[in-house]
Protein backbone atom coordinates (compact mmCIF):
# COMPACT_ATOMS: atom_id res chain seq x y z
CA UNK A 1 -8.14 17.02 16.74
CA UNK A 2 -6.27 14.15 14.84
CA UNK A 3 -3.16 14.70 13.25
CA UNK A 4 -1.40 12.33 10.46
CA UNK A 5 1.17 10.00 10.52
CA UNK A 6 4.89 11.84 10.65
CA UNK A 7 5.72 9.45 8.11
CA UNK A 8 3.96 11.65 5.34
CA UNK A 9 6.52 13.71 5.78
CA UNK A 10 8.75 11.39 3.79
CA UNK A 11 6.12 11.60 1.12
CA UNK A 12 5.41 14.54 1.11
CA UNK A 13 9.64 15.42 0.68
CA UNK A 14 9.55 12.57 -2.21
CA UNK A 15 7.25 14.80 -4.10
CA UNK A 16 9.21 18.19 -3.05
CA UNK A 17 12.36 16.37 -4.22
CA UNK A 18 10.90 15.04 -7.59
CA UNK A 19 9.85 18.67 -8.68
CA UNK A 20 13.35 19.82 -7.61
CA UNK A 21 15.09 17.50 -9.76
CA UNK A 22 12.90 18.15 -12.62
CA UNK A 23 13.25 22.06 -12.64
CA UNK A 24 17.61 21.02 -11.73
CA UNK A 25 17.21 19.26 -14.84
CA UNK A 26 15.52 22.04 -16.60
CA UNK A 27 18.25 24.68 -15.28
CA UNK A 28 21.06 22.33 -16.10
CA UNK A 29 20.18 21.64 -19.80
CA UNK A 30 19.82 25.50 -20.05
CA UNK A 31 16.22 25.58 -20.66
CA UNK A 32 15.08 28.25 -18.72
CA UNK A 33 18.71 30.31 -17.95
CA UNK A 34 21.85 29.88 -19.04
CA UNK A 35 23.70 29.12 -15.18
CA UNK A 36 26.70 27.50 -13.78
CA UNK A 37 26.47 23.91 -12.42
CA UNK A 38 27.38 25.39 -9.38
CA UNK A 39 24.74 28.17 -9.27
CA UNK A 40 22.02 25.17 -10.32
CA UNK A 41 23.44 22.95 -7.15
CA UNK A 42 22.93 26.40 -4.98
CA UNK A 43 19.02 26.70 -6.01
CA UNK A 44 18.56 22.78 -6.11
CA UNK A 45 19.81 23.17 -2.57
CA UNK A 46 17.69 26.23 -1.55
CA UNK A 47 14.80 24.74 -2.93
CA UNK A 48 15.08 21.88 -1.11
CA UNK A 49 15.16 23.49 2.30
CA UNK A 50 12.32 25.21 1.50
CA UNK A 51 10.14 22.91 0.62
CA UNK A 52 11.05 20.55 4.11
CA UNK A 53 10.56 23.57 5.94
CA UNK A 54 7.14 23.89 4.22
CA UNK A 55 6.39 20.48 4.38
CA UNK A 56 7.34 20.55 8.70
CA UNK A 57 4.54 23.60 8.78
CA UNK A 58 1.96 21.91 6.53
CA UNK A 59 2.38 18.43 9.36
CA UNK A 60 2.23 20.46 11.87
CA UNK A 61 -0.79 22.54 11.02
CA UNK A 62 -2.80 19.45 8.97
CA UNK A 63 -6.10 18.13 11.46
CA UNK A 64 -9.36 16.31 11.54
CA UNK A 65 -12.13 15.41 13.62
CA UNK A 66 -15.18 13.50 13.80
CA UNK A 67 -17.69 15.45 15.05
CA UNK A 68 -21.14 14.38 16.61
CA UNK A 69 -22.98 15.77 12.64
CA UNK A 70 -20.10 16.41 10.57
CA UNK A 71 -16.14 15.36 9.87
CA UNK A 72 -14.22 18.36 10.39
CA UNK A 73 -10.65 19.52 8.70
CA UNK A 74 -8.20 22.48 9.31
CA UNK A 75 -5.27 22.39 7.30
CA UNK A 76 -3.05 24.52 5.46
CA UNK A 77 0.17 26.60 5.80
CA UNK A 78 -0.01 30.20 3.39
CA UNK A 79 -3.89 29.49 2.70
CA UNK A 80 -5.56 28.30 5.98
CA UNK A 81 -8.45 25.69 4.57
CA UNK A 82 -11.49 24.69 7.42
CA UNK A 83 -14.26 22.45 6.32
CA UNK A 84 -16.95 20.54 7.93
CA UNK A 85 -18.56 17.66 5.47
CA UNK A 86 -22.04 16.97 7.06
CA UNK A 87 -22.04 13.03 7.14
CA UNK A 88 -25.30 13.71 5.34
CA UNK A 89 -24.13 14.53 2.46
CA UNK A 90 -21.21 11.99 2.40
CA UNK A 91 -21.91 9.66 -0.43
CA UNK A 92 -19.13 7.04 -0.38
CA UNK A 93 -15.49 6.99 1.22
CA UNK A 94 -12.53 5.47 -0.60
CA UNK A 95 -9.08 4.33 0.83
CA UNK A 96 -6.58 5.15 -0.98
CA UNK A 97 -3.00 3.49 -1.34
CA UNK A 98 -0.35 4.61 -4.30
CA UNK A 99 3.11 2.73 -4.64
CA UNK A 100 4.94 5.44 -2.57
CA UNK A 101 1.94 5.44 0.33
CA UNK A 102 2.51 1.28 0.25
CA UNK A 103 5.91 1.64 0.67
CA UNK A 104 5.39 3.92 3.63
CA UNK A 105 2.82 1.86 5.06
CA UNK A 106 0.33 4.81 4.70
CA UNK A 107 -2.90 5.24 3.46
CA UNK A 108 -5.22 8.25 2.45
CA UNK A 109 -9.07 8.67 2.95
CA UNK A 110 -11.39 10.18 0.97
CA UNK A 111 -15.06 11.06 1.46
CA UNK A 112 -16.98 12.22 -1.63
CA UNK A 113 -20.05 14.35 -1.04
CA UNK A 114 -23.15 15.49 -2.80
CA UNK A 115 -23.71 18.69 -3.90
CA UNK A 116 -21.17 20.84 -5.92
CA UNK A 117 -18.24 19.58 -8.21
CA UNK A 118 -14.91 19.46 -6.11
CA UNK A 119 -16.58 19.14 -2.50
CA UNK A 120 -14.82 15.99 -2.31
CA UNK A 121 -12.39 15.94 0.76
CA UNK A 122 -9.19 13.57 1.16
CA UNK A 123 -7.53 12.39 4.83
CA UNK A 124 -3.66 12.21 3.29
CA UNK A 125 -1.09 10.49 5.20
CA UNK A 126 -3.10 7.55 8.12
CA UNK A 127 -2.01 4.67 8.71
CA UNK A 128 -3.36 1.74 7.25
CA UNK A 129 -5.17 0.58 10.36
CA UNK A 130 -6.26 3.88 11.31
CA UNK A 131 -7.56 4.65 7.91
CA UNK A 132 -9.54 1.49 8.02
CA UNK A 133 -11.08 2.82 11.43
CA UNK A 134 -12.20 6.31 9.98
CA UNK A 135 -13.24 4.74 6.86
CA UNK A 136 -15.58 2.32 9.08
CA UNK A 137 -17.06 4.86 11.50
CA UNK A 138 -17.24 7.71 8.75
CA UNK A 139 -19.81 5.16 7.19
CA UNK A 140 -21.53 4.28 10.00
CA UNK A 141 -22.03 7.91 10.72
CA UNK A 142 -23.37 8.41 7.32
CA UNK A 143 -25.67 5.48 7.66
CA UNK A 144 -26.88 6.74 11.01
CA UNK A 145 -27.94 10.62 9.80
CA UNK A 146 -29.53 9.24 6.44
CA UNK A 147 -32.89 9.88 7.96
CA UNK A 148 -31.69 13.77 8.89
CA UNK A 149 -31.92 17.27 6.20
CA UNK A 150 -29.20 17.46 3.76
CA UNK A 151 -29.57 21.40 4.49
């Protein structure tokens, strides 16, 4: 199994600290209690923590494989998530790169399937070389089982 790069951790704790200043922002102005400054720095704080701690876990327990028929993932930290995409049914694969993935010097991967709506899968947090690489042999592997059942 594959992990990601540990520098999606940085994303992923941009993210964690954008929706920790928003909901600050919320309990400053009063909008959802009426707190101290203090008491808004304490939960800010607490918040944060929890959400490094989180993202730590989800690193740690984030995977993926290719397989000999399929691209395999196991990921997740309260809901445990394990899919296999038969390269069959792959239909295209995207690399994705956002401002904050460019300025990490990451890039994410997704594979879009046929069949039902949302069966899409996405590789978060690869380098950009390394994303180029799965991209590349995801498609040839698609190419190669054309021929096989989509069943």
């Amino acid at each position: 199994m594959r992990g990601l790069e540990r520098r999606v951790i940085v994303l992923w704790f941009l993210q964690v600290t954008a929706f920790v200043l928003f909901l600050s922002a919320g309990l400053f102005a009063g909008v959802v209690m009426d707190l101290l400054p203090a008491s808004v720095l304490v939960l800010s704080l607490m918040f944060e923590a929890l959400g490094l701690v989180y993202m730590v876990l989800r690193f740690r327990n984030w995977g993926f494989e290719l397989r000999e028929d399929h691209l395999y993932l196991d990921h997740g930290v309260l809901k445990r998530t394990c899919s296999m995409v038969p390269y069959v049914r792959v239909q295209h694969i995207d690399t994705q790169r956002g401002p904050f993935y460019r300025l990490l010097g990451l890039s994410k991967v997704v594979v879009y399937t046929a069949g039902s709506k949302g069966a899409d899968v996405a590789i978060p947090g690869l380098s950009g070389s390394d994303a180029s690489v799965v991209q590349e042999k995801l498609r040839d592997l698609a190419i190669e089982s054309e021929d096989m059942d989509a069943v």
